[in-house]
Structures are given as structure tokens and as C-alpha cells.
N, C-alpha and C. Protein backbone atom coordinates (compact mmCIF):
# COMPACT_ATOMS: atom_id res chain seq x y z
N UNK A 1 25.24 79.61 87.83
CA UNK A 1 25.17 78.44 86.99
C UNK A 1 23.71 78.23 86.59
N UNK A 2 23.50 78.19 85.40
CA UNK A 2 21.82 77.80 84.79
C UNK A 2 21.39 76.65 84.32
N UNK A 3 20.13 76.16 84.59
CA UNK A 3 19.86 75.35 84.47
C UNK A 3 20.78 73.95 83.22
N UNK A 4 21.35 74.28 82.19
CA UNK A 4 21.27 73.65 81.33
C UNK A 4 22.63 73.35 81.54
N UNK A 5 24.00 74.35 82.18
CA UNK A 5 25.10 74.31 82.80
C UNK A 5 25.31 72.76 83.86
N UNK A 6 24.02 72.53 84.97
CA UNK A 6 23.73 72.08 85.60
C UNK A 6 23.77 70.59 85.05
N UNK A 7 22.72 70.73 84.21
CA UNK A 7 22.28 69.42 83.64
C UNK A 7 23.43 68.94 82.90
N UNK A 8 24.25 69.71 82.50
CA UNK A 8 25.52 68.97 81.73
C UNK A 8 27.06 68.61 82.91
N UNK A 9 26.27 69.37 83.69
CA UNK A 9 27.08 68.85 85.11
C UNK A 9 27.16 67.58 86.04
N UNK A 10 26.09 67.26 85.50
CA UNK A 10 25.31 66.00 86.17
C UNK A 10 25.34 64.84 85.56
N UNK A 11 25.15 65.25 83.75
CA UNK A 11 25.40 64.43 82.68
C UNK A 11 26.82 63.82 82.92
N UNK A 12 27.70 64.67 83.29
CA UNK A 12 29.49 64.07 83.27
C UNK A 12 29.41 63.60 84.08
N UNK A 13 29.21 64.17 85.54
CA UNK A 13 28.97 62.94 86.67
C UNK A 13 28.30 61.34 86.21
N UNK A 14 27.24 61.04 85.54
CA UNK A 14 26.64 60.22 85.45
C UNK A 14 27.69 59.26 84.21
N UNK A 15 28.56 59.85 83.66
CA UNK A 15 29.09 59.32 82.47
C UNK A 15 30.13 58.75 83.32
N UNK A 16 30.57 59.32 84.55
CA UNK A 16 32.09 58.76 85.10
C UNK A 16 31.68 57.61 85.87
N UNK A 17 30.47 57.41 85.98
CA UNK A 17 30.01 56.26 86.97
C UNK A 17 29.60 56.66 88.23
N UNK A 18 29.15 58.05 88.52
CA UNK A 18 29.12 58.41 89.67
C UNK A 18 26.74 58.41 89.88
N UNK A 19 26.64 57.25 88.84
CA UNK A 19 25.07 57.52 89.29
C UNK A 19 24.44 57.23 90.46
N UNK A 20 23.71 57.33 90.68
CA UNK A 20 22.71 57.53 91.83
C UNK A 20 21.90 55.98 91.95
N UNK A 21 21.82 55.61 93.28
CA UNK A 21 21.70 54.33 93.68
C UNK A 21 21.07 54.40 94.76
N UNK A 22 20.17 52.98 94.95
CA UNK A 22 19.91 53.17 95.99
C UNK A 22 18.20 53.66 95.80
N UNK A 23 17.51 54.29 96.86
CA UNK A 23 16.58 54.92 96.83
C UNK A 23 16.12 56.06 95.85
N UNK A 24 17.59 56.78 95.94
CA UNK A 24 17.39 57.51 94.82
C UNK A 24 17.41 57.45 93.69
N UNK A 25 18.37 56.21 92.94
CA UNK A 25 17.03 55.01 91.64
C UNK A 25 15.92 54.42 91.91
N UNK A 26 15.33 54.07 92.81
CA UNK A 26 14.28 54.14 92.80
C UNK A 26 13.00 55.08 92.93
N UNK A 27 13.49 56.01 93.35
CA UNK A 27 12.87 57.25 93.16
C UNK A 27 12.62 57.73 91.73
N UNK A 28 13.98 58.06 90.77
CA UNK A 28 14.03 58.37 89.57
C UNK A 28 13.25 57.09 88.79
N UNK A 29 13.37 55.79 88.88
CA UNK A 29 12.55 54.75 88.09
C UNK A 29 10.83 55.57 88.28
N UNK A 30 10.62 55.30 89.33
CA UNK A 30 9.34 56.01 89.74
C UNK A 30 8.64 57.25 88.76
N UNK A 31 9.68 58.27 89.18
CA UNK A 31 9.17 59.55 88.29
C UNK A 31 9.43 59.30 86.83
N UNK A 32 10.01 58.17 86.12
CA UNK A 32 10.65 58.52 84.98
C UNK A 32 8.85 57.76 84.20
N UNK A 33 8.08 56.42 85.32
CA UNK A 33 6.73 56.87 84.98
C UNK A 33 6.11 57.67 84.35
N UNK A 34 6.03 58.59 84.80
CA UNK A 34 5.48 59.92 84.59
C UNK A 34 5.71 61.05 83.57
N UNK A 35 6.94 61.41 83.97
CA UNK A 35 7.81 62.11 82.34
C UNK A 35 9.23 62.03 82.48
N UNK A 36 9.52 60.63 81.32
CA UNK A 36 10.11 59.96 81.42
C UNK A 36 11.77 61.10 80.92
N UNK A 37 11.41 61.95 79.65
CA UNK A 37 12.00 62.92 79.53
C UNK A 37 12.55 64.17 80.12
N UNK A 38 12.12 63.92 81.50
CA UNK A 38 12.89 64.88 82.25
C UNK A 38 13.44 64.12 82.76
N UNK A 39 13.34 63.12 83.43
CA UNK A 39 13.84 62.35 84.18
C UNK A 39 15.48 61.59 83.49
N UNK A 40 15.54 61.55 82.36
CA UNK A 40 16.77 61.55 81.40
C UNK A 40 17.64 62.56 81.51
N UNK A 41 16.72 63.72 81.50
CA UNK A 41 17.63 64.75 81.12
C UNK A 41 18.15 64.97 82.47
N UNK A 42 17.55 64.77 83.49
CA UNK A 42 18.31 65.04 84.33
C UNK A 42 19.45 64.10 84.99
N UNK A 43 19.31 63.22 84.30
CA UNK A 43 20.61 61.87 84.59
C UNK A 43 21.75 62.35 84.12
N UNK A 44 21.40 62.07 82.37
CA UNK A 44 22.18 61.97 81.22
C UNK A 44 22.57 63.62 80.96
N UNK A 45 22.00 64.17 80.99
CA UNK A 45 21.90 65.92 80.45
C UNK A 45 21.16 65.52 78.69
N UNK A 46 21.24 67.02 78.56
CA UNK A 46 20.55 67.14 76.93
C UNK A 46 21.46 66.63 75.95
N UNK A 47 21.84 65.48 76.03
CA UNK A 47 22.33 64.94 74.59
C UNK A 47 21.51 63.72 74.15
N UNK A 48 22.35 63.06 73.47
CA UNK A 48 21.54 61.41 72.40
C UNK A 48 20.63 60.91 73.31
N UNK A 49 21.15 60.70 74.81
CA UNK A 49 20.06 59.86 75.42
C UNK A 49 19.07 60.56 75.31
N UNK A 50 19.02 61.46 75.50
CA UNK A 50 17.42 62.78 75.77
C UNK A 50 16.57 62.80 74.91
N UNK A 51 17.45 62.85 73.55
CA UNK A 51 16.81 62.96 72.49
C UNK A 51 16.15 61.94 71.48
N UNK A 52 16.65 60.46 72.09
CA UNK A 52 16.41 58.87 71.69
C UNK A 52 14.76 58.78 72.33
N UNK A 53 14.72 59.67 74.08
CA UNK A 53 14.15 59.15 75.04
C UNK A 53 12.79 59.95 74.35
N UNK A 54 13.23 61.14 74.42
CA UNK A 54 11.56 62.46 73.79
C UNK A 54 11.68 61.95 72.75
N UNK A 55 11.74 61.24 71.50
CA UNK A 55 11.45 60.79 70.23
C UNK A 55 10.88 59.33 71.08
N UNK A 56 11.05 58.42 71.56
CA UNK A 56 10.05 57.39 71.95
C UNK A 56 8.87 57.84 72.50
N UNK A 57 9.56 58.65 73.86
CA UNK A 57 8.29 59.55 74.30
C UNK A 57 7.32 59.68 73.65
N UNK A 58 7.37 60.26 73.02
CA UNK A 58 6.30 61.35 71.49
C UNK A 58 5.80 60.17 70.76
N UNK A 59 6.65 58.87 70.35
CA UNK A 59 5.53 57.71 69.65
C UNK A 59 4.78 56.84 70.27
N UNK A 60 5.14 57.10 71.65
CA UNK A 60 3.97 55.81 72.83
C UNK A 60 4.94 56.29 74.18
N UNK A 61 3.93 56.53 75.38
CA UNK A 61 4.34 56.44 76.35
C UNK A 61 5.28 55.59 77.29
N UNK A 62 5.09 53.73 76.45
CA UNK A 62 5.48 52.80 77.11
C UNK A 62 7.17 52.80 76.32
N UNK A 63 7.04 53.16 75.14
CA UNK A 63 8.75 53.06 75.21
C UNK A 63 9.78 54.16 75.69
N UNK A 64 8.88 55.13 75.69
CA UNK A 64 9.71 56.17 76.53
C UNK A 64 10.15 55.67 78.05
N UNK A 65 9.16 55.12 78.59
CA UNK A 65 9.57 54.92 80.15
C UNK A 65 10.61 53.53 80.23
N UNK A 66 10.59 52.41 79.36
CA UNK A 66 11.59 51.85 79.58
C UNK A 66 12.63 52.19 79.01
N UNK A 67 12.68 53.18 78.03
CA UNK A 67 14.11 53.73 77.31
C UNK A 67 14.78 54.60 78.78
N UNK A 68 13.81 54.76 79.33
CA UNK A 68 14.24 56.15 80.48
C UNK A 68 14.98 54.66 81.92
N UNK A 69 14.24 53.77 82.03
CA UNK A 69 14.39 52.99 83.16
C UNK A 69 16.04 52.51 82.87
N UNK A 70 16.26 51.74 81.29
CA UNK A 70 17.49 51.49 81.01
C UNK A 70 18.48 52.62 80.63
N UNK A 71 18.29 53.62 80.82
CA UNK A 71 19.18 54.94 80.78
C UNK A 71 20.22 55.15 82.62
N UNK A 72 18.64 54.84 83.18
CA UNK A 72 18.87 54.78 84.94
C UNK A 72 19.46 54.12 85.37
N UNK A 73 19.21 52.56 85.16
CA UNK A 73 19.87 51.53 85.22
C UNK A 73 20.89 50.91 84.90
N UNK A 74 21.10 51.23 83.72
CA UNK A 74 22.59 50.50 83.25
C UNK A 74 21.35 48.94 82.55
N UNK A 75 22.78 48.99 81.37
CA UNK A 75 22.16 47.61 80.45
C UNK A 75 22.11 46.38 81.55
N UNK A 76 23.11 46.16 82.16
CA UNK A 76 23.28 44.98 82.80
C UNK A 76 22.51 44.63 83.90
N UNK A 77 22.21 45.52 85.03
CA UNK A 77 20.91 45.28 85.49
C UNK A 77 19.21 45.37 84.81
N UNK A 78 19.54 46.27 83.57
CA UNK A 78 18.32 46.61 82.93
C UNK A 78 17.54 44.78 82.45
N UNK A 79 18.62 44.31 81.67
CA UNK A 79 18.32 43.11 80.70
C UNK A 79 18.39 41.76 81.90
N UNK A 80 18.95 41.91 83.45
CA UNK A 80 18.53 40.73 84.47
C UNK A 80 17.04 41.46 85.16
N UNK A 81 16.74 42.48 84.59
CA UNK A 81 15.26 42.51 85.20
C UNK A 81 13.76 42.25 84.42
N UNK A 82 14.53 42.61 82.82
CA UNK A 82 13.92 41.96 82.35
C UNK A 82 13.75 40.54 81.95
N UNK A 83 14.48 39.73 82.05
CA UNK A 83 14.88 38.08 81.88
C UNK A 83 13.82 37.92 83.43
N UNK A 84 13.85 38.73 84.74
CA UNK A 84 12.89 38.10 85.86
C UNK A 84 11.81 38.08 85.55
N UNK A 85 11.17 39.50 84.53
CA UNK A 85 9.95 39.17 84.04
C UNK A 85 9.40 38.18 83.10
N UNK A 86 10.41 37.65 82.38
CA UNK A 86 9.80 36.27 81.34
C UNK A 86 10.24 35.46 82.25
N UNK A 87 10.77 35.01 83.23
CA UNK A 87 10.65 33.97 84.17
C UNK A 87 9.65 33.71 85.08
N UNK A 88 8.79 34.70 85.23
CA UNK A 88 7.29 34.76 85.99
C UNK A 88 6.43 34.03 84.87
N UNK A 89 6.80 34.56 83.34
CA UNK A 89 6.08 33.22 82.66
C UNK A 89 6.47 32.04 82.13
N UNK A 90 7.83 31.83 81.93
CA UNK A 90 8.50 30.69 81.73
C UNK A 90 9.55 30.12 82.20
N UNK A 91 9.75 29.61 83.30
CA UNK A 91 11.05 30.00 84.33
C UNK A 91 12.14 28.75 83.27
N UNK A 92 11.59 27.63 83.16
CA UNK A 92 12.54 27.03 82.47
C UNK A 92 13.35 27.77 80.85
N UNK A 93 12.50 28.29 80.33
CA UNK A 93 12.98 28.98 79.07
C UNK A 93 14.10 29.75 79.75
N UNK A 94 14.01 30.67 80.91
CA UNK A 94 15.29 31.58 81.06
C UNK A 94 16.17 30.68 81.56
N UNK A 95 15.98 29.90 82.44
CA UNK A 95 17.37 28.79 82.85
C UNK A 95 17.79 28.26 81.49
N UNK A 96 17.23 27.67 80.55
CA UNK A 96 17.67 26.94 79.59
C UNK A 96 18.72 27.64 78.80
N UNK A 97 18.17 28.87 78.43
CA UNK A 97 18.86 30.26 77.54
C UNK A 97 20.30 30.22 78.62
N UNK A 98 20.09 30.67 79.59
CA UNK A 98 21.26 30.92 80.25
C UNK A 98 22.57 29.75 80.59
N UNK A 99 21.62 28.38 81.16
CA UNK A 99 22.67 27.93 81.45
C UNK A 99 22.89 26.69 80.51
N UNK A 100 22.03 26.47 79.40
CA UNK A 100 22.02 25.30 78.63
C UNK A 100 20.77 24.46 78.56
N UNK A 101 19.67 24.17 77.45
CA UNK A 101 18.78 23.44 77.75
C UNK A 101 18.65 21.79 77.84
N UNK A 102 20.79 21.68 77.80
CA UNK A 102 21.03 20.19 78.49
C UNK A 102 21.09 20.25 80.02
N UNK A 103 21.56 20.53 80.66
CA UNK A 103 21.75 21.06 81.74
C UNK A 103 21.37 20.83 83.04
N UNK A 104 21.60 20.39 84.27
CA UNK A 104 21.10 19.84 85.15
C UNK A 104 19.85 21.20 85.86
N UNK A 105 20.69 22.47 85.73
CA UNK A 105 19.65 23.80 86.44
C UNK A 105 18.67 23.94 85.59
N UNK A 106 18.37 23.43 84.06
CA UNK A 106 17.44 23.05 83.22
C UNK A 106 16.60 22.51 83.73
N UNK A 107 16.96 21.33 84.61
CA UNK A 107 16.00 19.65 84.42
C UNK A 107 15.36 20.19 85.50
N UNK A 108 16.49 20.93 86.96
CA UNK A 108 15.73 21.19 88.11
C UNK A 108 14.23 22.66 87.55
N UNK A 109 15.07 23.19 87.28
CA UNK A 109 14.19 24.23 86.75
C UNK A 109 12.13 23.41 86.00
N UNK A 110 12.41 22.30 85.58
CA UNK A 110 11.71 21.80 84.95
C UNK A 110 10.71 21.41 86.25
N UNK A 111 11.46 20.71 86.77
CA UNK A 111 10.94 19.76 88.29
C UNK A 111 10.45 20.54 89.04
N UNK A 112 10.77 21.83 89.00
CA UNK A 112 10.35 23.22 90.11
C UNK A 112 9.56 23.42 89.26
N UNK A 113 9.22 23.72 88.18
CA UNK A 113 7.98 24.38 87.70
C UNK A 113 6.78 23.52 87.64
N UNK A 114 7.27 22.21 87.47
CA UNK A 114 6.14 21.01 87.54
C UNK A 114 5.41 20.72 88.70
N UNK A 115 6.53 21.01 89.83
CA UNK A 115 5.64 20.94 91.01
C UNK A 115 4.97 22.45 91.57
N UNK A 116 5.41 23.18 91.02
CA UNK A 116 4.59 24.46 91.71
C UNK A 116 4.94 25.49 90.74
N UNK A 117 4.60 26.54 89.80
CA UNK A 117 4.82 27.42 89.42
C UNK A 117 6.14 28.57 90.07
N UNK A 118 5.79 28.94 91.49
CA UNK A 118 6.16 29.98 92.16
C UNK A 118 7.48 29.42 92.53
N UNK A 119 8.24 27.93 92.73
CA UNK A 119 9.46 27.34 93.42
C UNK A 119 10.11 27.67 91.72
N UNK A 120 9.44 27.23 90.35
CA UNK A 120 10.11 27.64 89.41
C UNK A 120 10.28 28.80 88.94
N UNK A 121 9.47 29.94 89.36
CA UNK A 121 10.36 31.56 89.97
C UNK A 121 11.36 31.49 90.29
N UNK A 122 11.25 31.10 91.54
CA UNK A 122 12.41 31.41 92.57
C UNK A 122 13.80 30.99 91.75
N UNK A 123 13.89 29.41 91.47
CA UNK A 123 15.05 28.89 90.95
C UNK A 123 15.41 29.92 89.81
N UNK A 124 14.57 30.18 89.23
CA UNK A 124 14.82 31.08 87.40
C UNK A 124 15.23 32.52 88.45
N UNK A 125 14.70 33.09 88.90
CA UNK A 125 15.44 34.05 89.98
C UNK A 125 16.69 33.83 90.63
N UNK A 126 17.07 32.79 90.97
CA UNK A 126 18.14 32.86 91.28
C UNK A 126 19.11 32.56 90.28
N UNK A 127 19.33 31.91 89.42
CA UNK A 127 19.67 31.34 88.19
C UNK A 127 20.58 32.99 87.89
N UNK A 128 19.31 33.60 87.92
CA UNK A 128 19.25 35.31 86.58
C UNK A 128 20.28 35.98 87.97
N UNK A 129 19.80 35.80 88.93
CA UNK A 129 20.63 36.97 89.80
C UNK A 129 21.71 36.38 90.82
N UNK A 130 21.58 35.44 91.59
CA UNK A 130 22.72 35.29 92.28
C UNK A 130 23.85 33.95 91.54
N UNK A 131 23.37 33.06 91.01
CA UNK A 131 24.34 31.85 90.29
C UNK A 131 25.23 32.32 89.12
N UNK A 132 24.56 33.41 88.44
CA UNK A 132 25.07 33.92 86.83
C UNK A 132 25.88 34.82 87.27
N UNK A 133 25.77 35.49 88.62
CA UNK A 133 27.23 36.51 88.47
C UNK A 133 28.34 36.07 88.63
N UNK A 134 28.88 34.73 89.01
CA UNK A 134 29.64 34.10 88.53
C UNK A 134 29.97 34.08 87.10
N UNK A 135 29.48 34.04 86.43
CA UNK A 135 29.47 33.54 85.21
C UNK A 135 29.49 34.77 83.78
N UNK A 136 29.38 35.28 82.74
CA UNK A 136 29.22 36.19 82.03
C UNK A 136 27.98 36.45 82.22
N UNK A 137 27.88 37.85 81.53
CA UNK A 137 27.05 38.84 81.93
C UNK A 137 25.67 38.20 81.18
N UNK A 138 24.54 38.06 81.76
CA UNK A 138 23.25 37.81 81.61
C UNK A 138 22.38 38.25 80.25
């Protein structure tokens, strides 16, 4: 079996849901740093994703590696990790978006950021990851 056999072996695995979790996404987030285009190809195999990922690649380093991170990830954890990062700068904006900017997890969200920056993290963190999986997807 040769290399490219392989990679399309791995590609179907990864299409049935059988990806890699755990340490070993974090491992692959890690290397996909670096070259983000192998690190695809060896998820996805050599098709669209590969070829979406080495065409960002090739116009800036930085969209290659998050095209490669949300390839790894899956949309749905991809887009609650990014919503944690605009909550490090606006924790009420992501509560508001999510749960309503009438809203009581709004007002608290407000009250947590007023009194300390870092308690209105946490709440906008929890909001994004443990309260909303109840609820539709983020």
C-alpha cells in the first residue's frame, strides 16, 4: 500500500467520524502550526480540503493554520473556540449574541465584567461551553 493509497485510507476513516481525539488532536492542532498542509492531508487525504488548505497556505501562513485547525476540529467545536476568544475581549457581547441582549445571563454577564474582567470570562465561558449545549448549536 503507498503512500497516497494510505492517505485516502485515512481520509474515509476521517469522513465516517472515526477522527482522532484526544491528545492526538492536540498533537495534530500543534503540528498543523507548522505545515499546516500536511497535516490536512493527512486527516482529510488529497482532496478539496487539501487543496482549500495549500491555496491559503501559499497566501499567508495564518489562514492556512486555522483552515487546517477547523478541518481537525469539526465546525462545532471550531466556532465555540473561537466565540472563547472574543469573550477574553468582550464577554458580554458573546452572552448577549447567544442568549439575548435582554436577558438575565446578559445583565449577569454585565455585573461579572463590571466587577472584575476575569469572573466575566468565566461566565461568557461557561455560557459558550457548558449552558449552550443544552440549547442549539453555538
Amino acid at each position: 500500500m503507498n503512500l497516497l493509497e494510505k492517505t485516502k485510507l485515512v481520509g474515509q476513516q476521517a469522513s465516517k467520524g472515526d477522527k482522532c481525539c484526544g491528545s492526538g488532536q492536540f498533537v495534530l492542532g500543534v503540528l498543523c502550526c507548522l505545515l499546516s498542509p500536511a497535516v490536512v492531508a493527512y486527516h482529510s487525504g488529497f482532496g478539496q480540503e487539501f487543496l482549500i488548505n495549500l491555496l491559503l497556505f501559499i497566501c499567508g501562513w495564518l489562514p492556512g493554520v486555522v483552515h487546517g485547525w477547523y478541518v481537525i476540529m469539526g465546525s462545532k467545536i471550531f466556532r465555540r473556540l473561537l466565540w472563547s476568544l472574543v469573550a477574553m475581549i468582550l464577554p458580554p457581547l458573546v452572552v448577549g449574541h447567544k442568549e439575548g441582549f435582554g436577558n438575565k445571563n446578559f445583565l449577569f454577564s454585565i455585573i461579572f465584567t463590571i466587577c472584575g474582567w476575569f469572573p466575566g470570562i468565566l461566565h461568557a465561558w461557561y455560557i459558550i461551553w457548558t449552558y449552550s449545549a443544552n440549547r442549539q448549536c453555538f
